[in-house]
PDB file of N, CA and C in Angstrom:
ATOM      1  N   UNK A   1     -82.811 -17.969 -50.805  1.00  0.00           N
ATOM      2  CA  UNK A   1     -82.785 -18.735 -49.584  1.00  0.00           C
ATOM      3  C   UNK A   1     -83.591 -20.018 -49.811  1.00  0.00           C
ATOM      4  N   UNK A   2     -82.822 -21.292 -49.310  1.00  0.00           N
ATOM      5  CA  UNK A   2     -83.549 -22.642 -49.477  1.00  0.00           C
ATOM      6  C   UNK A   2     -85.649 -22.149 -48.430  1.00  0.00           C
ATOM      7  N   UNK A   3     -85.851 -23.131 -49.022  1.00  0.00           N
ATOM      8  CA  UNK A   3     -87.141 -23.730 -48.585  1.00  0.00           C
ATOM      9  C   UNK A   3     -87.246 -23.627 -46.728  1.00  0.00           C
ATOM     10  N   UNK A   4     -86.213 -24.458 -46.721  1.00  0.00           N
ATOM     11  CA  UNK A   4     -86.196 -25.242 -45.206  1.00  0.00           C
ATOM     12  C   UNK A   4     -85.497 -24.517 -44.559  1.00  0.00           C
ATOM     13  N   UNK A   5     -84.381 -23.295 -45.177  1.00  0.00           N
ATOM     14  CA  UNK A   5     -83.809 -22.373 -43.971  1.00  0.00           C
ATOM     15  C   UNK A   5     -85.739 -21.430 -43.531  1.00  0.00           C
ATOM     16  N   UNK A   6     -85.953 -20.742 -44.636  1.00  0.00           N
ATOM     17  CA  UNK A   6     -87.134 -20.306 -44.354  1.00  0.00           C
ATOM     18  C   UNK A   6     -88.031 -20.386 -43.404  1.00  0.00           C
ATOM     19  N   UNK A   7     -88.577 -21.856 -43.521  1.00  0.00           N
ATOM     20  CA  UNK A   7     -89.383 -21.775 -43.024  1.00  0.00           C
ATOM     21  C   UNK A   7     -88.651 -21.675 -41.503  1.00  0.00           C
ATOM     22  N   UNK A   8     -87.485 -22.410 -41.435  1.00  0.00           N
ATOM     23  CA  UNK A   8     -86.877 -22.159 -39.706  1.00  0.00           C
ATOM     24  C   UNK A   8     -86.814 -20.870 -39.263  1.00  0.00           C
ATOM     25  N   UNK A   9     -86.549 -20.005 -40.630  1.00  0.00           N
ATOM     26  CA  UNK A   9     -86.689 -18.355 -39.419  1.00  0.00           C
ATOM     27  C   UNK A   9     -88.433 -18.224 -39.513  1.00  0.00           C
ATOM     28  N   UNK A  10     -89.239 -19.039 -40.484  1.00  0.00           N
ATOM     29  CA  UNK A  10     -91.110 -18.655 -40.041  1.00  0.00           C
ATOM     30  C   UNK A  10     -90.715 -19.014 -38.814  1.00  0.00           C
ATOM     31  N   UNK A  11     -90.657 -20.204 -38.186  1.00  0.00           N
ATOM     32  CA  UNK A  11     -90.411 -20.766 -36.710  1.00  0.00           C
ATOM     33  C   UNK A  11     -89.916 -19.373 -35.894  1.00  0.00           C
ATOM     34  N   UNK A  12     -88.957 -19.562 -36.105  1.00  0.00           N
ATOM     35  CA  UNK A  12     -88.173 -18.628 -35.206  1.00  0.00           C
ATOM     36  C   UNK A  12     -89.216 -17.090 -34.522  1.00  0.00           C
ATOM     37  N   UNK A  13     -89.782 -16.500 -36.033  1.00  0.00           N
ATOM     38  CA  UNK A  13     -90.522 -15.379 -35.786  1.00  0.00           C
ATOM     39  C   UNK A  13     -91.959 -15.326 -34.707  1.00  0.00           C
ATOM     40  N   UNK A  14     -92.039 -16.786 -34.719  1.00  0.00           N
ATOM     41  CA  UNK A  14     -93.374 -17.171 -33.610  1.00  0.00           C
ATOM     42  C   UNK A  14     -92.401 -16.405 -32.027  1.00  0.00           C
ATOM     43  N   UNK A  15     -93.503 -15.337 -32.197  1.00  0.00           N
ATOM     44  CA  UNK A  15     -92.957 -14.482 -30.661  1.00  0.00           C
ATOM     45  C   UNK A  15     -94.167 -14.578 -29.528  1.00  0.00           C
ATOM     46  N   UNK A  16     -94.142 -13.535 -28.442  1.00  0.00           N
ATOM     47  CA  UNK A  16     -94.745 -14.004 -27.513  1.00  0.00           C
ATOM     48  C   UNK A  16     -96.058 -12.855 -27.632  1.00  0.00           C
ATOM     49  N   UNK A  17     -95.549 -11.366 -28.526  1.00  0.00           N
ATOM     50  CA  UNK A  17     -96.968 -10.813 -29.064  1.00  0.00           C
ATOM     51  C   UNK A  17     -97.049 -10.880 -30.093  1.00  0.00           C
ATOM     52  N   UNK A  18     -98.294 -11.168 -30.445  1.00  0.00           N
ATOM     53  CA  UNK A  18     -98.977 -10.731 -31.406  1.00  0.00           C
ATOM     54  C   UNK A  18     -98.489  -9.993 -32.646  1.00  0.00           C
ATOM     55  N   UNK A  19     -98.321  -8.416 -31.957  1.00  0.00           N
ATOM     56  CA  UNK A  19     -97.832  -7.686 -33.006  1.00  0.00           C
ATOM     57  C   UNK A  19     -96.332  -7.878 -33.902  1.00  0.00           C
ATOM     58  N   UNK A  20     -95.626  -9.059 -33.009  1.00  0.00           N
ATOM     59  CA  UNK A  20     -94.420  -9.065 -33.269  1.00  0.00           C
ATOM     60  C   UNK A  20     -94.747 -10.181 -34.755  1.00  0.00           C
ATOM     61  N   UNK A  21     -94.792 -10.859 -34.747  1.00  0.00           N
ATOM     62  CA  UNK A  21     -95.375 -12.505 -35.113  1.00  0.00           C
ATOM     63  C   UNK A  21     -95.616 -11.661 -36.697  1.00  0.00           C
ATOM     64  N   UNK A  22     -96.937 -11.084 -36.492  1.00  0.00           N
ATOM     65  CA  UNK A  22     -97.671 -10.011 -37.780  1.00  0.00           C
ATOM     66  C   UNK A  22     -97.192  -9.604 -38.597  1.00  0.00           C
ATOM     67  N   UNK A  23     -96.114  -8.539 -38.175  1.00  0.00           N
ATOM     68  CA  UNK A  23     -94.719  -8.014 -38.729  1.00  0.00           C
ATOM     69  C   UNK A  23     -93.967  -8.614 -39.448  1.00  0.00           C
ATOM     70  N   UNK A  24     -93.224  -9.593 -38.291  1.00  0.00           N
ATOM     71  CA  UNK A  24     -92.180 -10.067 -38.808  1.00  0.00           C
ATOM     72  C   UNK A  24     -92.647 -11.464 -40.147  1.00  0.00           C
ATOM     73  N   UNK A  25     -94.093 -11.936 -39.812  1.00  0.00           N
ATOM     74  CA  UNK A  25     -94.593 -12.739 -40.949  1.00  0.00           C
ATOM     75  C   UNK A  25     -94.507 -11.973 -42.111  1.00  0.00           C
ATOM     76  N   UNK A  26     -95.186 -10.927 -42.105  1.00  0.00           N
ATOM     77  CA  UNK A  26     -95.208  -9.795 -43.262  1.00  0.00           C
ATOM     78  C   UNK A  26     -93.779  -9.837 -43.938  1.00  0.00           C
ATOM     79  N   UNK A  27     -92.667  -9.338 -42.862  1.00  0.00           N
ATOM     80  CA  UNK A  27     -91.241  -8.835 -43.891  1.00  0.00           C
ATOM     81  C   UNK A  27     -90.840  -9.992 -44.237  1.00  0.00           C
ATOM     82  N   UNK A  28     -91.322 -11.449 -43.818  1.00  0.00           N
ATOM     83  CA  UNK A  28     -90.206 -12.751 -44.445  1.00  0.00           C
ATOM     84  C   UNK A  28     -91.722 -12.785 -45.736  1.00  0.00           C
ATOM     85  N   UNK A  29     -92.263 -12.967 -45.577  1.00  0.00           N
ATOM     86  CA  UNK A  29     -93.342 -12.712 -47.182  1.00  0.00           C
ATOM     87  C   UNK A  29     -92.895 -12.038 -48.286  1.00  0.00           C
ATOM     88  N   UNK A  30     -92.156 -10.731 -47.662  1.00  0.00           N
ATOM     89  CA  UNK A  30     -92.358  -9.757 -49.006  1.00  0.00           C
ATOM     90  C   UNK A  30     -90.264  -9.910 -49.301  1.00  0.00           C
ATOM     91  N   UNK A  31     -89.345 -10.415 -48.159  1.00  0.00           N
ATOM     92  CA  UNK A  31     -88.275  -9.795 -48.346  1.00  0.00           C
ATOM     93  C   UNK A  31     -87.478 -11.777 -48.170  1.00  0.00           C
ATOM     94  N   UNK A  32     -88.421 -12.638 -47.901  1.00  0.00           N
ATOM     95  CA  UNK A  32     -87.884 -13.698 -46.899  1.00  0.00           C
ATOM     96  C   UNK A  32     -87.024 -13.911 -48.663  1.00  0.00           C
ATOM     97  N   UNK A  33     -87.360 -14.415 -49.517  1.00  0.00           N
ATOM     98  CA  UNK A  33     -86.107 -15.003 -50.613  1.00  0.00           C
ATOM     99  C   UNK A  33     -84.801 -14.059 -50.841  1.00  0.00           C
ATOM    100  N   UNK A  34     -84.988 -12.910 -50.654  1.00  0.00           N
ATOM    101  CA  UNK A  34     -83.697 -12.202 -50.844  1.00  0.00           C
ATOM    102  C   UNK A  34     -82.651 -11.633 -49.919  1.00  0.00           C
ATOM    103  N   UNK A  35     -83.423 -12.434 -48.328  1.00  0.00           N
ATOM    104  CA  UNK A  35     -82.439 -12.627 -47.351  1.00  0.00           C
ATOM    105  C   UNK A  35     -81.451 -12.873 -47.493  1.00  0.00           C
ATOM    106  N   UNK A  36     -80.018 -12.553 -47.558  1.00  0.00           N
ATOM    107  CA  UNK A  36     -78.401 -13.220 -47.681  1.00  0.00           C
ATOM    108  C   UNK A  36     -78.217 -12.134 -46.846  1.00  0.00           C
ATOM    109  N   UNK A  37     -76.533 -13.149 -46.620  1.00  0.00           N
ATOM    110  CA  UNK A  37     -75.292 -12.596 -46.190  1.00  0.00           C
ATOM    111  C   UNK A  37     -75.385 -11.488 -44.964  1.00  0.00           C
ATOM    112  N   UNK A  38     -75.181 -10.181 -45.339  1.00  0.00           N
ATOM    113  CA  UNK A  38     -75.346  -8.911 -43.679  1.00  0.00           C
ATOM    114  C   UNK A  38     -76.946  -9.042 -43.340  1.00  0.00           C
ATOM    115  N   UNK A  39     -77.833  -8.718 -44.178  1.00  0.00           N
ATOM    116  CA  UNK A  39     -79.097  -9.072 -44.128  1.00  0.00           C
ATOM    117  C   UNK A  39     -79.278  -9.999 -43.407  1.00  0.00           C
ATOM    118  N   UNK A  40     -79.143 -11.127 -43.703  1.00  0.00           N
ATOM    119  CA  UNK A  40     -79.796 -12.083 -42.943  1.00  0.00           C
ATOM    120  C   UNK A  40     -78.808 -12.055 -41.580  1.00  0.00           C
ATOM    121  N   UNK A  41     -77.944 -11.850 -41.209  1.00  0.00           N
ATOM    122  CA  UNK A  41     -77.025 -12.047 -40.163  1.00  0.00           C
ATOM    123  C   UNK A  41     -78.072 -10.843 -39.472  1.00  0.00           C
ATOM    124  N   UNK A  42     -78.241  -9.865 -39.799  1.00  0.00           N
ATOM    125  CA  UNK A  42     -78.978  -8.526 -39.024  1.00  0.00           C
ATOM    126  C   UNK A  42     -80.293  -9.243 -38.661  1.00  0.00           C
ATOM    127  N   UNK A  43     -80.539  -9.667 -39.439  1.00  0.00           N
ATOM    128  CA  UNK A  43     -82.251 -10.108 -39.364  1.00  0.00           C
ATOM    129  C   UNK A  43     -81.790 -11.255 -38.019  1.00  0.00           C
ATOM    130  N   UNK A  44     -81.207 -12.053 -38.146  1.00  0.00           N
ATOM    131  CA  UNK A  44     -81.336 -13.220 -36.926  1.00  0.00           C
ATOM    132  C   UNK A  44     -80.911 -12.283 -36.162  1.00  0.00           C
ATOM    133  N   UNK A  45     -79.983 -10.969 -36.071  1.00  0.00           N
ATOM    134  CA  UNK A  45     -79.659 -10.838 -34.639  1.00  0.00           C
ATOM    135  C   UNK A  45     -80.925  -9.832 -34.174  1.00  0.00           C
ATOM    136  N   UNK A  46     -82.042  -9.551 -34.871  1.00  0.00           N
ATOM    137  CA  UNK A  46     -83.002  -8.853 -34.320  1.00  0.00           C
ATOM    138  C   UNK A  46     -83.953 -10.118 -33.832  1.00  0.00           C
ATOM    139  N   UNK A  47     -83.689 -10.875 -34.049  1.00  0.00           N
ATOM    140  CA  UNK A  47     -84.653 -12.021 -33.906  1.00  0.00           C
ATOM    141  C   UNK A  47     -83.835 -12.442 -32.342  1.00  0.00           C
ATOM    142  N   UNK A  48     -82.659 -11.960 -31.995  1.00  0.00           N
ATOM    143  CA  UNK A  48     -82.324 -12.360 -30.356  1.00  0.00           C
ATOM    144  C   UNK A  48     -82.863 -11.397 -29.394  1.00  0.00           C
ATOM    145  N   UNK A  49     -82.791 -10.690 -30.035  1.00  0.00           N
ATOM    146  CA  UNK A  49     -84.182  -9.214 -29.102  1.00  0.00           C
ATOM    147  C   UNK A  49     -84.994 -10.131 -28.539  1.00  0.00           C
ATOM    148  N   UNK A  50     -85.549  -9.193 -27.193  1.00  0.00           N
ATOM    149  CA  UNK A  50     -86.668  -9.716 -26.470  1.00  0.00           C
ATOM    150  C   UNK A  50     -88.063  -9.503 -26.997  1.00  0.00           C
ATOM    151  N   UNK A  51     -89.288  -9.569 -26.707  1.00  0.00           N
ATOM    152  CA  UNK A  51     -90.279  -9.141 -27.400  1.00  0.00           C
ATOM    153  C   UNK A  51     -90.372  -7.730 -27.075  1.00  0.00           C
ATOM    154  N   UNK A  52     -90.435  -7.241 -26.044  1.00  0.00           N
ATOM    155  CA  UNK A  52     -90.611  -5.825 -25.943  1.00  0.00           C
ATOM    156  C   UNK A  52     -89.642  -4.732 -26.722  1.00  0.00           C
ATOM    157  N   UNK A  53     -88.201  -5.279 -26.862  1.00  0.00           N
ATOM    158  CA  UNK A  53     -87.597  -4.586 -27.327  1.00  0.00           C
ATOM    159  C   UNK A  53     -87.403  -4.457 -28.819  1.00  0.00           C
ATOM    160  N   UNK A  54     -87.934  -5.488 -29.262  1.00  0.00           N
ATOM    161  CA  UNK A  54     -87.845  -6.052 -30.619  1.00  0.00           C
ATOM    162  C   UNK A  54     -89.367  -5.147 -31.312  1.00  0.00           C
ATOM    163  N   UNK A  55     -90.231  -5.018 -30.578  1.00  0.00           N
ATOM    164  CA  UNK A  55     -91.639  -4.126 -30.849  1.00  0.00           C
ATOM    165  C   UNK A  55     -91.365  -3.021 -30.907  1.00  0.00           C
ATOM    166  N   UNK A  56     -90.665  -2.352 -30.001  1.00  0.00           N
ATOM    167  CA  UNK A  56     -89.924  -0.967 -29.841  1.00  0.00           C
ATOM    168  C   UNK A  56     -89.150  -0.416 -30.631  1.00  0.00           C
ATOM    169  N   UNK A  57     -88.398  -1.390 -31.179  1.00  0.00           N
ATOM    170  CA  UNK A  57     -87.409  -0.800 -32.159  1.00  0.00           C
ATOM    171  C   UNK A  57     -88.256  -1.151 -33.818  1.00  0.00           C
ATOM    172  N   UNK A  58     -89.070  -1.793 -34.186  1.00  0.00           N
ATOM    173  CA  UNK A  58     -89.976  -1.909 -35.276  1.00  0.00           C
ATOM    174  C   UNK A  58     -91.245  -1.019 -35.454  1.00  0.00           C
ATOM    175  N   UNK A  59     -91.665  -0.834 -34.761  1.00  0.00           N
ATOM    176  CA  UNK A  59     -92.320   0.228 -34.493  1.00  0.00           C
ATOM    177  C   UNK A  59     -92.232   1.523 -34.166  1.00  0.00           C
ATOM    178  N   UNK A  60     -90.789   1.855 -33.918  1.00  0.00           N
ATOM    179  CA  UNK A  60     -89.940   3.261 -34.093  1.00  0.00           C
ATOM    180  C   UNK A  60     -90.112   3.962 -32.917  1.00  0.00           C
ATOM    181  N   UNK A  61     -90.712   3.336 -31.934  1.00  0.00           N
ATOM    182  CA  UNK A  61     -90.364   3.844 -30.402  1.00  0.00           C
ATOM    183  C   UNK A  61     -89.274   3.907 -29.624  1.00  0.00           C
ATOM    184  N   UNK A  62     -88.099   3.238 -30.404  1.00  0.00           N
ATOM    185  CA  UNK A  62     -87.034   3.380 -30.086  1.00  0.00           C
ATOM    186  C   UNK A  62     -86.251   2.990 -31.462  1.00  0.00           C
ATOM    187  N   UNK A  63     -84.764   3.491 -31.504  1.00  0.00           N
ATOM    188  CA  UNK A  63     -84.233   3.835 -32.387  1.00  0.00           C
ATOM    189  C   UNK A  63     -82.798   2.382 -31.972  1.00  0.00           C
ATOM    190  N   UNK A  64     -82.496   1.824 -33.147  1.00  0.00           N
ATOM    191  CA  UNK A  64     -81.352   0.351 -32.750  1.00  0.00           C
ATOM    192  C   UNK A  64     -80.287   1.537 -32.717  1.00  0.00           C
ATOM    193  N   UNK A  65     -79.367   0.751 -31.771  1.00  0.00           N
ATOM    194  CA  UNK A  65     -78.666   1.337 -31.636  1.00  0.00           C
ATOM    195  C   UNK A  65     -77.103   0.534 -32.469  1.00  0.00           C
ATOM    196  N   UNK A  66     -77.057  -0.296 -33.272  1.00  0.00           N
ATOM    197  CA  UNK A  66     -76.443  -0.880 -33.640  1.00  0.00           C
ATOM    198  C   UNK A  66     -76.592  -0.631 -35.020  1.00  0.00           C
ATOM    199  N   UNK A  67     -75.986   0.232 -36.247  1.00  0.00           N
ATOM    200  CA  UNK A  67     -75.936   0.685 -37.592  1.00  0.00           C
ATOM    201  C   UNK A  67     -75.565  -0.687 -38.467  1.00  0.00           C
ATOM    202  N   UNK A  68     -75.515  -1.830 -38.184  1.00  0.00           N
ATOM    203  CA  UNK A  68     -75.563  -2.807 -38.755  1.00  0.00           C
ATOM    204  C   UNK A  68     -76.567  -3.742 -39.090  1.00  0.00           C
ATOM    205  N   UNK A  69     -77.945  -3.369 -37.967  1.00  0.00           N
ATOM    206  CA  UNK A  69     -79.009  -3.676 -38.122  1.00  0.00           C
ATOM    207  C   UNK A  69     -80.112  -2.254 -38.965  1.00  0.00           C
ATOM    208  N   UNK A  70     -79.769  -1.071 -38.741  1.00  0.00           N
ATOM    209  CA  UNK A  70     -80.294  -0.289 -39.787  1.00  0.00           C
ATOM    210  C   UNK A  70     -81.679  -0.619 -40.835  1.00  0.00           C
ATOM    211  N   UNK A  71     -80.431  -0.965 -41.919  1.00  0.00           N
ATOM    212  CA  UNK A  71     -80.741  -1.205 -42.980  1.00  0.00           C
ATOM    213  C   UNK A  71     -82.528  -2.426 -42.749  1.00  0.00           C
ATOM    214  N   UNK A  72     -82.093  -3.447 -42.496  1.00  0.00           N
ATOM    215  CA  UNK A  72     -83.188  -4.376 -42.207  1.00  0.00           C
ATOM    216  C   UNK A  72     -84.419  -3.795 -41.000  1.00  0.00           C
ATOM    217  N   UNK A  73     -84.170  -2.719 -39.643  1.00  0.00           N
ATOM    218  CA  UNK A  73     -85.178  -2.035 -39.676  1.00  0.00           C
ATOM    219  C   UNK A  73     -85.587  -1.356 -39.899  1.00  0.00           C
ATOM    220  N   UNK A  74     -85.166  -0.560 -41.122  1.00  0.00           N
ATOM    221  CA  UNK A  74     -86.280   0.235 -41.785  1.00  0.00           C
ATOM    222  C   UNK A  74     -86.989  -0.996 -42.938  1.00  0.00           C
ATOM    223  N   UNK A  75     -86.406  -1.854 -43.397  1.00  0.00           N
ATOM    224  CA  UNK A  75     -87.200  -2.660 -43.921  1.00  0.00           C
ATOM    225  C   UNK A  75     -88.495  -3.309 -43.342  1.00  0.00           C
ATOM    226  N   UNK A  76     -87.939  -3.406 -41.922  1.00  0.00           N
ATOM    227  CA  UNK A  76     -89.027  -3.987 -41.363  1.00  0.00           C
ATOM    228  C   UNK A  76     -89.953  -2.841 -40.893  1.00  0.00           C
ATOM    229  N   UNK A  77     -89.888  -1.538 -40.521  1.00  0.00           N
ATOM    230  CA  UNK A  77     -90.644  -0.864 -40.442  1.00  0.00           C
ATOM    231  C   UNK A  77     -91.516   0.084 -41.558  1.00  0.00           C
ATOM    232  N   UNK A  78     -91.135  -0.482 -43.218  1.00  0.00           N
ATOM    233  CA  UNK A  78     -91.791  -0.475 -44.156  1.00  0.00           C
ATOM    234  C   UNK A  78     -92.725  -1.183 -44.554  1.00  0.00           C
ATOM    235  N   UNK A  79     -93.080  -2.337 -43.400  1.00  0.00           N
ATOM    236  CA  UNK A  79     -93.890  -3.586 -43.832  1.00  0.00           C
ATOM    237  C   UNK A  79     -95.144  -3.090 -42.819  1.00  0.00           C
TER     238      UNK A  79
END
């Protein structure tokens, strides 16, 4: 992934808690260059989540209900 898409999803990940922000800084650190293609399409559409729901489902208080995002939250709930 270029430089400058990057840093637009760092942007993007600026949420309204805390814990969200933390996280999601963490998984673009450890996973942000090998973002492509379903991946990254999953990843922006968790990024249209609200904050509460987006905490809920990363934190495993609730389970996505969409098997296309999966894959990327258990990634993110490995971070």
């Amino acid at each position: 992934m270029e430089t400058v898409e990057l840093n637009r999803l760092r942007w993007q990940c600026r949420r309204g808690l805390l814990e969200n922000d933390l996280l999601l800084d963490r998984f673009l650190t450890r996973h942000g260059d090998s973002l492509a293609g379903d991946r990254l399409r999953a990843f922006r559409a968790l990024l249209g989540f609200s904050d509460n729901d987006l905490w809920d489902v990363m934190s495993g208080r609730a389970e996505c209900r969409d098997p296309s995002l999966s894959e990327v939250v258990a990634l993110l709930r490995a971070c």
